[in-house]
N, C-alpha and C. Protein backbone atom coordinates (compact mmCIF):
# COMPACT_ATOMS: atom_id res chain seq x y z
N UNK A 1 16.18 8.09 -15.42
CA UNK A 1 15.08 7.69 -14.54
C UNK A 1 14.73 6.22 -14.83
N UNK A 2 14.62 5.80 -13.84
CA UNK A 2 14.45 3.93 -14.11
C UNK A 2 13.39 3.12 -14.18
N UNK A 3 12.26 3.79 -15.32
CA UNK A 3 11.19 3.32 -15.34
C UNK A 3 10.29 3.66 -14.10
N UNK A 4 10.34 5.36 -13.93
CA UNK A 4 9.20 5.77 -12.77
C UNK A 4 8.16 5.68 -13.15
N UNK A 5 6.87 5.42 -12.76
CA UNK A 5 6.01 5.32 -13.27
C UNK A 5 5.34 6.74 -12.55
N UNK A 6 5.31 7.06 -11.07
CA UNK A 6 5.73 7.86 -10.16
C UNK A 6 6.94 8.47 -9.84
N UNK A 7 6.80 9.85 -9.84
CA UNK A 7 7.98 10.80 -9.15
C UNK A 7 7.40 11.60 -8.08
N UNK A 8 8.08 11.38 -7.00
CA UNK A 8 8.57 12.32 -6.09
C UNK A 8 9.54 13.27 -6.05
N UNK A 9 9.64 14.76 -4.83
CA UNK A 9 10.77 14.85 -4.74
C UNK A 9 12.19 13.87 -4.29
N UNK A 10 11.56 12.87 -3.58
CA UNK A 10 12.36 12.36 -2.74
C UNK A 10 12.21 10.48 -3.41
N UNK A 11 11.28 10.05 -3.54
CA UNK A 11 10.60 8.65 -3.99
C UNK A 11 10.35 8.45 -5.28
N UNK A 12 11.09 7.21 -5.75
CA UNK A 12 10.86 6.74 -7.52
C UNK A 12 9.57 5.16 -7.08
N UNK A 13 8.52 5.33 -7.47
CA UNK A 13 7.44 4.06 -7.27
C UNK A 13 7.39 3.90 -8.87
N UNK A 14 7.77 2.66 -9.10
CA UNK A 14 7.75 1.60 -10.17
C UNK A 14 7.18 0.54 -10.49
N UNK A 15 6.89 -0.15 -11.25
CA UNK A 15 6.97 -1.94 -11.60
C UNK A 15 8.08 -2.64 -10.23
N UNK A 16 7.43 -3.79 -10.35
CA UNK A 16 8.81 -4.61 -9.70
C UNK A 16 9.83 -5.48 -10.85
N UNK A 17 10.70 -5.51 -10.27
CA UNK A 17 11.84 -6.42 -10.89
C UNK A 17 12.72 -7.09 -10.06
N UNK A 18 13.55 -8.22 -10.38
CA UNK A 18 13.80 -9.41 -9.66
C UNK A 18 14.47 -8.58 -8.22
N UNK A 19 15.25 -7.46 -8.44
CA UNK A 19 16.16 -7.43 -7.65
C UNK A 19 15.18 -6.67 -6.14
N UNK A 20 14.21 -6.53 -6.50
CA UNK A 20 13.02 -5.86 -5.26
C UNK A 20 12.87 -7.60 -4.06
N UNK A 21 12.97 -8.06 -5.25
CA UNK A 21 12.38 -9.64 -3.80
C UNK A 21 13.37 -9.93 -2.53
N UNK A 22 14.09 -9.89 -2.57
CA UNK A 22 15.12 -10.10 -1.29
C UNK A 22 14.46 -8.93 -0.38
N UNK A 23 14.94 -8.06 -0.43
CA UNK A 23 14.62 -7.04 0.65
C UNK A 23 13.34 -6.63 0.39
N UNK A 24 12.28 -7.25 -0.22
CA UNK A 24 10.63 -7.64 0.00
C UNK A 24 10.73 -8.37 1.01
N UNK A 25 11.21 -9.87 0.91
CA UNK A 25 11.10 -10.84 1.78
C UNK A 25 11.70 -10.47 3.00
N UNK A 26 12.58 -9.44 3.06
CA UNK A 26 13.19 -9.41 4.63
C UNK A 26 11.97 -8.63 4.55
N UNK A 27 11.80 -7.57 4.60
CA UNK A 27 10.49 -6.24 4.87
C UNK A 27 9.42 -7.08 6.08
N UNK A 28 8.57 -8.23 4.61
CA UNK A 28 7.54 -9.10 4.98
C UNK A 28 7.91 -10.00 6.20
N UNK A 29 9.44 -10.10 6.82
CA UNK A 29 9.56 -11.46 7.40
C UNK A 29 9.65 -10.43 9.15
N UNK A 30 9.62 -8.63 8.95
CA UNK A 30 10.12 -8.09 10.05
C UNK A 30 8.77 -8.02 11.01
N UNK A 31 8.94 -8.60 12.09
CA UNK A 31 7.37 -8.56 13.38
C UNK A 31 7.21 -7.19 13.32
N UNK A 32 7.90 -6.06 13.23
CA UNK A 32 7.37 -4.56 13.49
C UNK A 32 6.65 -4.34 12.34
N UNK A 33 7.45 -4.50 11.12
CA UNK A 33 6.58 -3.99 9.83
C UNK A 33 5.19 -4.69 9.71
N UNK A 34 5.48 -6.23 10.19
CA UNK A 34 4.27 -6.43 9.74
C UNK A 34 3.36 -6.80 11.03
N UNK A 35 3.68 -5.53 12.31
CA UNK A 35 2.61 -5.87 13.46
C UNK A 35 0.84 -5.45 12.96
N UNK A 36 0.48 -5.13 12.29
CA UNK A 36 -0.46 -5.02 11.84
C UNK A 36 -1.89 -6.07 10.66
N UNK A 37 -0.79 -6.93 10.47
CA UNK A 37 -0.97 -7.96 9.19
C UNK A 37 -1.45 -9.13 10.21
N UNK A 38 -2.08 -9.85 9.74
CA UNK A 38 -2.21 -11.38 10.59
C UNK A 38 -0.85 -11.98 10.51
N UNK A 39 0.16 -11.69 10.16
CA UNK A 39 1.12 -12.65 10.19
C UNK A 39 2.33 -12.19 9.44
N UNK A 40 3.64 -12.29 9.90
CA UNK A 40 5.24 -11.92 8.82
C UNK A 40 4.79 -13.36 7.75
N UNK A 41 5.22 -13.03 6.79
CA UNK A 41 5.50 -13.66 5.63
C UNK A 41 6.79 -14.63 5.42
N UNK A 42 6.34 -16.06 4.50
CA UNK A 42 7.95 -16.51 4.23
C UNK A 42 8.66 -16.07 3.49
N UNK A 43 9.61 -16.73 2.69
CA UNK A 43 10.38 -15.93 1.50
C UNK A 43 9.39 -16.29 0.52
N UNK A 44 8.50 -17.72 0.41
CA UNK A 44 7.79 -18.56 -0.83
C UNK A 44 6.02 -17.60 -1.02
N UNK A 45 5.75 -17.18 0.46
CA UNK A 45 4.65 -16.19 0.68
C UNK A 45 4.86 -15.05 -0.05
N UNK A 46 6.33 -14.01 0.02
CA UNK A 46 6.48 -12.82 -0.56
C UNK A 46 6.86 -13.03 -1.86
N UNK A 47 7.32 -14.28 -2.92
CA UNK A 47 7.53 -14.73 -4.06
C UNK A 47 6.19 -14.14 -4.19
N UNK A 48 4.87 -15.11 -3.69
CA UNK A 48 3.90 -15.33 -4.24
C UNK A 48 3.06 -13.69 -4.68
N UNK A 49 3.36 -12.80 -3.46
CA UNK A 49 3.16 -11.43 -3.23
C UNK A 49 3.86 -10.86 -3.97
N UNK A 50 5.26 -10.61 -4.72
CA UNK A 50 5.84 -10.30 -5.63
C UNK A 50 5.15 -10.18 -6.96
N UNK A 51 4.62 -12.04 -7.34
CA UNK A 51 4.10 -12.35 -8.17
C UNK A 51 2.95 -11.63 -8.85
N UNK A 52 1.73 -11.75 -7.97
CA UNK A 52 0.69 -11.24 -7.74
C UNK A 52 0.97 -10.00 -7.98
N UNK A 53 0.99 -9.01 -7.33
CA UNK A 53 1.77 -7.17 -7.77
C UNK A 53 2.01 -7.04 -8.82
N UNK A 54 3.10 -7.88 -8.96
CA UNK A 54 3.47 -7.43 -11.03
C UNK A 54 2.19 -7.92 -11.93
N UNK A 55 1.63 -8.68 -11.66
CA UNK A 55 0.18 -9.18 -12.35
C UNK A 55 -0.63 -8.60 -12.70
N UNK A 56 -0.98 -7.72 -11.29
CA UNK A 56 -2.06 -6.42 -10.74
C UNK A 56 -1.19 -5.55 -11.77
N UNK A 57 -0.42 -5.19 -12.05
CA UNK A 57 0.39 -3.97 -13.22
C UNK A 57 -0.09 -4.26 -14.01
N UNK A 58 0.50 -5.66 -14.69
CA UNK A 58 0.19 -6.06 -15.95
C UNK A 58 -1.53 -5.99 -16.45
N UNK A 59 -2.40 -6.31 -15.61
CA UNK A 59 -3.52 -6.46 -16.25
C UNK A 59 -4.22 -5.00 -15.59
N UNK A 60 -3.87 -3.83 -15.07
CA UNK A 60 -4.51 -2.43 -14.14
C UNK A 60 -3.84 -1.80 -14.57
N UNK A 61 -2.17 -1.47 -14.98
CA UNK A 61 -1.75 -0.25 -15.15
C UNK A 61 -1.21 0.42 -13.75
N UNK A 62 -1.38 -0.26 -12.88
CA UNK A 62 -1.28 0.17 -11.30
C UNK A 62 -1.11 -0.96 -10.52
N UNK A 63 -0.32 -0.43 -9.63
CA UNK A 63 -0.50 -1.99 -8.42
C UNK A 63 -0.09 -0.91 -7.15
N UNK A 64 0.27 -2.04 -6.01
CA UNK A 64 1.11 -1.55 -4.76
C UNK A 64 2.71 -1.33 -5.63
N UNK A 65 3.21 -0.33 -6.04
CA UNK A 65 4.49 -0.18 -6.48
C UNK A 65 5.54 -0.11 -5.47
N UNK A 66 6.50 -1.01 -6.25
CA UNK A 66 7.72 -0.77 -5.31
C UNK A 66 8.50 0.57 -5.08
N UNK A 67 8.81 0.92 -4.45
CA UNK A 67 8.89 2.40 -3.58
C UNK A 67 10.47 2.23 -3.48
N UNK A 68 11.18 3.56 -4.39
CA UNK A 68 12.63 3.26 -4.14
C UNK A 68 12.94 5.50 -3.61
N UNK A 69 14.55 5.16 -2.45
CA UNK A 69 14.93 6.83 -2.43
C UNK A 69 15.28 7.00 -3.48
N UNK A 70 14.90 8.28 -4.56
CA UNK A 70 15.82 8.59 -6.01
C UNK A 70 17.19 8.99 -5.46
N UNK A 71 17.78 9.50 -4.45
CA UNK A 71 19.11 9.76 -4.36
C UNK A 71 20.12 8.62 -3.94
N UNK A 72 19.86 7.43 -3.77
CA UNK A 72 20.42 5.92 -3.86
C UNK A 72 20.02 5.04 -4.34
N UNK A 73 18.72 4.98 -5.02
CA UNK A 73 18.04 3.66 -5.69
C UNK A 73 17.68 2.71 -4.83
N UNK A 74 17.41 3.22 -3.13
CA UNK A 74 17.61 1.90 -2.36
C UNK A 74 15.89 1.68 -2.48
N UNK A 75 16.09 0.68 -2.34
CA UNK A 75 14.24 -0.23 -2.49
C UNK A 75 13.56 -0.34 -0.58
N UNK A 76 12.18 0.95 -0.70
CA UNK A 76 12.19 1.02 0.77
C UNK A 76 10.85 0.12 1.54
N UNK A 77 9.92 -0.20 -0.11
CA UNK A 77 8.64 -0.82 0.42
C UNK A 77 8.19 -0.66 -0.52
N UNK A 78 6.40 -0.83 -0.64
CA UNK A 78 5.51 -0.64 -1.55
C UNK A 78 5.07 0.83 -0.87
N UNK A 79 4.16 1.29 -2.20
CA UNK A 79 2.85 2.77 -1.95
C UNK A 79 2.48 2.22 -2.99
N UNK A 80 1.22 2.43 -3.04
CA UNK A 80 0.43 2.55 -4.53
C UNK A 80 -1.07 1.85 -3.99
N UNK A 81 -1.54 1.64 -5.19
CA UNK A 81 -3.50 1.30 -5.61
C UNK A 81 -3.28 0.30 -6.02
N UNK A 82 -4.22 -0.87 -5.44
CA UNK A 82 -5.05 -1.85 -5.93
C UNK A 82 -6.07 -2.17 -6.00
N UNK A 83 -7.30 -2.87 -6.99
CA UNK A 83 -8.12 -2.82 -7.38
C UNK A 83 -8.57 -4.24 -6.12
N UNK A 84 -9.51 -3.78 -5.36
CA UNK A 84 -9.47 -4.94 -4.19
C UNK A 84 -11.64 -5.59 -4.74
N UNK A 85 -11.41 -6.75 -4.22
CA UNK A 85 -12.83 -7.42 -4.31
C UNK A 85 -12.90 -8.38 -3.71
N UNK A 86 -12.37 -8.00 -2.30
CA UNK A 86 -12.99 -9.31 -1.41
C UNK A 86 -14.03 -8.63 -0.72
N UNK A 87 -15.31 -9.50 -0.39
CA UNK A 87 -16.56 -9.59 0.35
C UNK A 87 -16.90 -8.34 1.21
N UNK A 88 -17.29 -6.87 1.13
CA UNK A 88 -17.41 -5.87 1.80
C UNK A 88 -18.36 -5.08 1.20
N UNK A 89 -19.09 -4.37 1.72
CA UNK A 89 -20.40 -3.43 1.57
C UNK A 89 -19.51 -2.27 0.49
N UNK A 90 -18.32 -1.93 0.39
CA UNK A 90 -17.79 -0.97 -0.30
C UNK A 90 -17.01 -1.35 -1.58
N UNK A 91 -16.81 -2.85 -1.78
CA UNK A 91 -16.09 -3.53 -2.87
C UNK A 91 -17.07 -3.84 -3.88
N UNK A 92 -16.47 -4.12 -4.83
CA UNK A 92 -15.20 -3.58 -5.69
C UNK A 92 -14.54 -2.29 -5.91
N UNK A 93 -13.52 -1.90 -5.69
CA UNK A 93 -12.75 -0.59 -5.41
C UNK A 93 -11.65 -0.45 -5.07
N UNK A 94 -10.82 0.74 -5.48
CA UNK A 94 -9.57 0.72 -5.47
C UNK A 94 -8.98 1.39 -4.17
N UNK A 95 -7.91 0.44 -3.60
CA UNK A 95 -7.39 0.83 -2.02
C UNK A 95 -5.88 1.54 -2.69
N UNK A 96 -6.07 2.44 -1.63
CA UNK A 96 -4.35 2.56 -2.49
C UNK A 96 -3.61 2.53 -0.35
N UNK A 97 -2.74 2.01 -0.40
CA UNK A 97 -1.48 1.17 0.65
C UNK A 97 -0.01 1.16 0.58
N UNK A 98 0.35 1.57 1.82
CA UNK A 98 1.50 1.49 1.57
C UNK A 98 2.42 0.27 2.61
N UNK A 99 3.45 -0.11 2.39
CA UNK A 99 4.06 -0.57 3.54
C UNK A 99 5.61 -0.49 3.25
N UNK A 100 6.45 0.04 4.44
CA UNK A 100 7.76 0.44 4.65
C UNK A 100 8.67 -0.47 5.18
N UNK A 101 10.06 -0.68 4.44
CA UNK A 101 10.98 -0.97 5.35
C UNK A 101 11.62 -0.43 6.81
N UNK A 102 11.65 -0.55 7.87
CA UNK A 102 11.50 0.30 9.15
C UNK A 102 12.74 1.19 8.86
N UNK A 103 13.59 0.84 8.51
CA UNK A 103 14.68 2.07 8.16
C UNK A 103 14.03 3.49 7.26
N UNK A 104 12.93 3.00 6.79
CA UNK A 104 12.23 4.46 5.98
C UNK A 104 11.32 4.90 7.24
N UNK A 105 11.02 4.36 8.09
CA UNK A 105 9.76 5.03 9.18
C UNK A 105 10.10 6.25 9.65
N UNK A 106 9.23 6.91 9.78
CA UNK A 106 9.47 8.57 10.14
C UNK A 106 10.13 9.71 9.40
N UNK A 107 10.36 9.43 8.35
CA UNK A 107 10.74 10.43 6.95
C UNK A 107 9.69 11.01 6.39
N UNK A 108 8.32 10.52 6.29
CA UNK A 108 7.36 11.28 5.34
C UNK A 108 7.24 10.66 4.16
N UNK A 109 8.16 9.65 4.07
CA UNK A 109 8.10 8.85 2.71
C UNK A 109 6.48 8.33 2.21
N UNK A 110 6.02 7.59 3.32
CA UNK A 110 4.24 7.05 2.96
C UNK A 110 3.64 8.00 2.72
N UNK A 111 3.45 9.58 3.36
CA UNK A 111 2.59 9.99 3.34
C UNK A 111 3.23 10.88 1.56
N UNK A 112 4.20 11.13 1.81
CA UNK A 112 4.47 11.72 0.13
C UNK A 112 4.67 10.70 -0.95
N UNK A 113 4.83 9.70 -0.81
CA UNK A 113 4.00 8.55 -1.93
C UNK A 113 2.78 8.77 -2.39
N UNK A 114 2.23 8.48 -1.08
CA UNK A 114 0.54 8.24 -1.02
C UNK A 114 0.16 9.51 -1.85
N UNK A 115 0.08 10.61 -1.47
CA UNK A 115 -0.39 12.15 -2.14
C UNK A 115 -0.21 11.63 -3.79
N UNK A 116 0.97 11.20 -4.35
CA UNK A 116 1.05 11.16 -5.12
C UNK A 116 0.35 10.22 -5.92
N UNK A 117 0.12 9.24 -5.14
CA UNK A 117 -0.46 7.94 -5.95
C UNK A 117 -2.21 8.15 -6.21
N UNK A 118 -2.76 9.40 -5.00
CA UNK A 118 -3.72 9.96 -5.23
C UNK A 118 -3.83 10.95 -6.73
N UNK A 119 -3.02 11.43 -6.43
CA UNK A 119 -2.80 12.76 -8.12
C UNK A 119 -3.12 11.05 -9.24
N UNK A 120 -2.11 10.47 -9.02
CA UNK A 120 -1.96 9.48 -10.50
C UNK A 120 -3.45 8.72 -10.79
N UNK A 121 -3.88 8.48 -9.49
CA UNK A 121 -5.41 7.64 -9.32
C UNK A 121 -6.45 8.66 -9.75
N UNK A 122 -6.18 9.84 -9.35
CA UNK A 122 -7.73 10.93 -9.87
C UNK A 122 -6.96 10.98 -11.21
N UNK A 123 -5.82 11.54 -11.65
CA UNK A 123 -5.56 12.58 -13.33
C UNK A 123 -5.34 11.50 -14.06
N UNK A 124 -4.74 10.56 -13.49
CA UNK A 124 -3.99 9.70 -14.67
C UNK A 124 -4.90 8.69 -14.94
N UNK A 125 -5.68 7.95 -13.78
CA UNK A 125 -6.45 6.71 -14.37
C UNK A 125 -7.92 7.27 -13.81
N UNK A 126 -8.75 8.25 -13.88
CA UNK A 126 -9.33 8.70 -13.51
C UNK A 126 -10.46 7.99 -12.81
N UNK A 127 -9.90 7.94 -11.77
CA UNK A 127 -10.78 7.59 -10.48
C UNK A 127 -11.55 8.48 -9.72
N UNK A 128 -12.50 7.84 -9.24
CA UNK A 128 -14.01 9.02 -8.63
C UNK A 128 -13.71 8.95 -7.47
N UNK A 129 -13.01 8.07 -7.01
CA UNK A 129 -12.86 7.63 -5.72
C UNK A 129 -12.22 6.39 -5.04
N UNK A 130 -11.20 6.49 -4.05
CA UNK A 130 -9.95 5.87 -3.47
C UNK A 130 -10.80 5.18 -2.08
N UNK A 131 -10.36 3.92 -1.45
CA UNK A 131 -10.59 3.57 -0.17
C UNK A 131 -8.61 3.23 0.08
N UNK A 132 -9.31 3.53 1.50
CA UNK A 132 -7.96 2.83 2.39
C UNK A 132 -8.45 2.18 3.64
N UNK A 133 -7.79 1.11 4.21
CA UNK A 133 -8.29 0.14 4.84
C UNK A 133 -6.93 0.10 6.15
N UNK A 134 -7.35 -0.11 7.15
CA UNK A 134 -6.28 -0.84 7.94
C UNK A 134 -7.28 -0.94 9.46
N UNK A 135 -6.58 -1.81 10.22
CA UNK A 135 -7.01 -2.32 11.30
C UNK A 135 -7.09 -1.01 12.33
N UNK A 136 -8.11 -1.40 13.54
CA UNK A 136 -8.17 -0.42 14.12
C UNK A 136 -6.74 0.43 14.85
N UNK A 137 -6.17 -0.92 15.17
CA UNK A 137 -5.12 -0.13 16.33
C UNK A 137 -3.81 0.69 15.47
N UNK A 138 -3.95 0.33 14.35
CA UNK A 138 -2.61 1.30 13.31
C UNK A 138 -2.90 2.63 12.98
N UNK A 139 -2.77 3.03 14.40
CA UNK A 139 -2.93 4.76 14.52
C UNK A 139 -1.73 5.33 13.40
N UNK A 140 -0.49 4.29 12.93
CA UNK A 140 0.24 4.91 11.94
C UNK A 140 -0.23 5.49 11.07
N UNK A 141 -0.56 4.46 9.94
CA UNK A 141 -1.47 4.19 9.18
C UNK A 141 -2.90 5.22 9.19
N UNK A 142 -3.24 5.33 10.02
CA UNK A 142 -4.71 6.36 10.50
C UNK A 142 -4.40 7.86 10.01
N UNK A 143 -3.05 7.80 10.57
CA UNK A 143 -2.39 9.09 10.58
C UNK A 143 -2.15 9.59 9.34
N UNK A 144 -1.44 8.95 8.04
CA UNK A 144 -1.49 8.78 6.98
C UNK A 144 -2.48 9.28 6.00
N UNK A 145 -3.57 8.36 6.21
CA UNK A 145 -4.89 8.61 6.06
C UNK A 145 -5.51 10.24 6.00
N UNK A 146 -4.98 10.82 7.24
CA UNK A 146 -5.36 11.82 7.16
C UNK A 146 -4.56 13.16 6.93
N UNK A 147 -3.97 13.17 6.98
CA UNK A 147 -2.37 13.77 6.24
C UNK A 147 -2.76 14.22 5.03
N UNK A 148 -3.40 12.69 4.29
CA UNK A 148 -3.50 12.66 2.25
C UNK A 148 -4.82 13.48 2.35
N UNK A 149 -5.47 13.71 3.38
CA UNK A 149 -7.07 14.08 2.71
C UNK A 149 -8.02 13.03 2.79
N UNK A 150 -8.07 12.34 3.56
CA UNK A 150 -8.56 11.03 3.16
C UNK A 150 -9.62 11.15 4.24
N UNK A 151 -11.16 10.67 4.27
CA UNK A 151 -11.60 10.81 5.99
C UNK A 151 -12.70 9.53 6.31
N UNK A 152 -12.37 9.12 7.42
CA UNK A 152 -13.57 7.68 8.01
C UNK A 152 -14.80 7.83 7.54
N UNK A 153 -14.66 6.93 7.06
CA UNK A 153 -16.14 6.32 6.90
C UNK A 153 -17.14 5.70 7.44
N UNK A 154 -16.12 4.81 8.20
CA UNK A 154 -16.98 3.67 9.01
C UNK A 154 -15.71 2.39 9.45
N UNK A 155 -16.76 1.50 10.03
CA UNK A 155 -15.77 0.06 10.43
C UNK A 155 -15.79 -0.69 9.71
N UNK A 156 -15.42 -1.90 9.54
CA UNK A 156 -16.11 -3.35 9.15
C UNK A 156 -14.58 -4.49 9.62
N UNK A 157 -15.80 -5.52 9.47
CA UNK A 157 -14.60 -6.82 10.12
C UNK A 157 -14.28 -7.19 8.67
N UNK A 158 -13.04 -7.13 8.54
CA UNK A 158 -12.67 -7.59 7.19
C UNK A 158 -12.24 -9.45 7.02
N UNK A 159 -13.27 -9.57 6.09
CA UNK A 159 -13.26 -10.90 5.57
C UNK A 159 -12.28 -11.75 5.27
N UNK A 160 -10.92 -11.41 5.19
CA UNK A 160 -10.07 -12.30 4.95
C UNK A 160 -9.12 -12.55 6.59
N UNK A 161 -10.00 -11.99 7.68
CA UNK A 161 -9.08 -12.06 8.61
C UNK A 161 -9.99 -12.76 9.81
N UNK A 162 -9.57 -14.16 10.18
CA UNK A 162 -10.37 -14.74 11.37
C UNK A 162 -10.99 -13.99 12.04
N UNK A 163 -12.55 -14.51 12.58
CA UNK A 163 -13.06 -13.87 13.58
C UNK A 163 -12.34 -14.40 15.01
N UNK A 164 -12.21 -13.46 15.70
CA UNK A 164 -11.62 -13.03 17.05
C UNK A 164 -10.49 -12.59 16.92
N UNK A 165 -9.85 -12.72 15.84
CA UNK A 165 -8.78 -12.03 15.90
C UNK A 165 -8.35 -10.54 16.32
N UNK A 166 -7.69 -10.23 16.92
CA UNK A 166 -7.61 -8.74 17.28
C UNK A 166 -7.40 -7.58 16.27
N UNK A 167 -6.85 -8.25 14.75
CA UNK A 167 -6.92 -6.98 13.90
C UNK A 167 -8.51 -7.33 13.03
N UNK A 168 -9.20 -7.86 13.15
CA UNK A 168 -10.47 -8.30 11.94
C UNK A 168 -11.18 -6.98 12.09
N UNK A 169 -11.48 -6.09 12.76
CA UNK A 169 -12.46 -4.83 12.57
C UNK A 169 -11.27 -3.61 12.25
N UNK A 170 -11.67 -3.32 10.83
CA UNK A 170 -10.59 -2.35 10.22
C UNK A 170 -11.29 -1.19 10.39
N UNK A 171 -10.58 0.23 10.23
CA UNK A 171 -11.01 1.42 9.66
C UNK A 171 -11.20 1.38 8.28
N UNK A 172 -12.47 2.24 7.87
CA UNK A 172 -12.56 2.85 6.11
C UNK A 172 -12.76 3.64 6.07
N UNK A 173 -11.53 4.52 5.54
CA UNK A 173 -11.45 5.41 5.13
C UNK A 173 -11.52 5.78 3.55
N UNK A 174 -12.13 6.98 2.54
CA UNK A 174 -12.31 7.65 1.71
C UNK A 174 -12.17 8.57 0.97
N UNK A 175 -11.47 8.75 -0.03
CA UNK A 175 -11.39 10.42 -0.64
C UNK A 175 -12.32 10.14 -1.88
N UNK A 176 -12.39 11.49 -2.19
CA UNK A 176 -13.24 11.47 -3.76
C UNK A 176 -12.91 12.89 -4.33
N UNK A 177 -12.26 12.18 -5.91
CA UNK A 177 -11.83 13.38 -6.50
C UNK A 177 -12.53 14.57 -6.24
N UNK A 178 -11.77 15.43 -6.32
CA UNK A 178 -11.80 17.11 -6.01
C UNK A 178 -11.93 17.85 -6.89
């Protein structure tokens, strides 16, 4: 096992290591994956996002983990928790997120990550309570959400995303250990 930090039946979520950045940077650079994001990423943007992630490990014990199939080792995206604190009525608090290479879309992979990264967030680092965030129109994502157990809370225009922009008013969604 290659340093899981997470097991699935199907998904190994880890640390990152060098060989995750290439097919990070394609992931980040695809308009579908990232129709939801203000923007695809460069290769020097997803360095920086690479960077950052392994950081969030190093100093949390947790980050967005890189997300590999255990029956090929192939590297499909991130799942996992981060400890978020930008400007919101519900921050400081931990989001846990996922995002896929489109060749993983429609397998079940996010939503059987996610379950799991919930178990590791309540037993393992004992958390009272998880947010998840995404823009209104990512009924994907929504879907997800509710799959894990997870249920709305409310709206808000999230602060790091221009006003008028069409994704700035996100969903918040909530679980709390059980």
């Amino acid at each position: 096992m290659p340093g899981y930090i997470i097991k699935t039946p199907r998904l190994g979520l880890r640390n990152w290591q060098p060989s995750d950045l290439e097919p990070f940077a394609e992931m980040n650079s695809d308009e579908a994956v990232m129709e939801y994001f203000p923007k695809t990423l460069s290769k020097e943007e997803s360095l920086d996002l690479y960077n950052r992630l392994k950081e969030h490990f190093e100093k949390h014990g947790y980050t967005y983990f890189a997300a590999e199939t255990i029956s090929d080792k192939k590297f499909i995206g991130f799942i996992g928790l981060a400890y978020q604190t930008y400007e919101a009525h519900f921050t400081p608090c931990v989001d846990i997120g996922w995002r896929l290479r489109r060749e993983a879309w429609g397998k079940g992979y996010a939503t059987e990550g996610a379950k799991a990264c919930l178990d590791f967030g309540f037993n393992k680092i004992k958390l009272e309570e998880i947010y998840s965030v995404t823009p209104l129109p990512n009924l994907k994502s929504v879907n997800v959400m509710k799959k894990i157990g997870m249920k709305k809370v409310g709206e808000f225009g999230h602060p790091n995303i221009e006003e008028g922009h069409p994704l700035k008013v996100c969903n918040l969604f909530r679980i709390s250990k059980q």
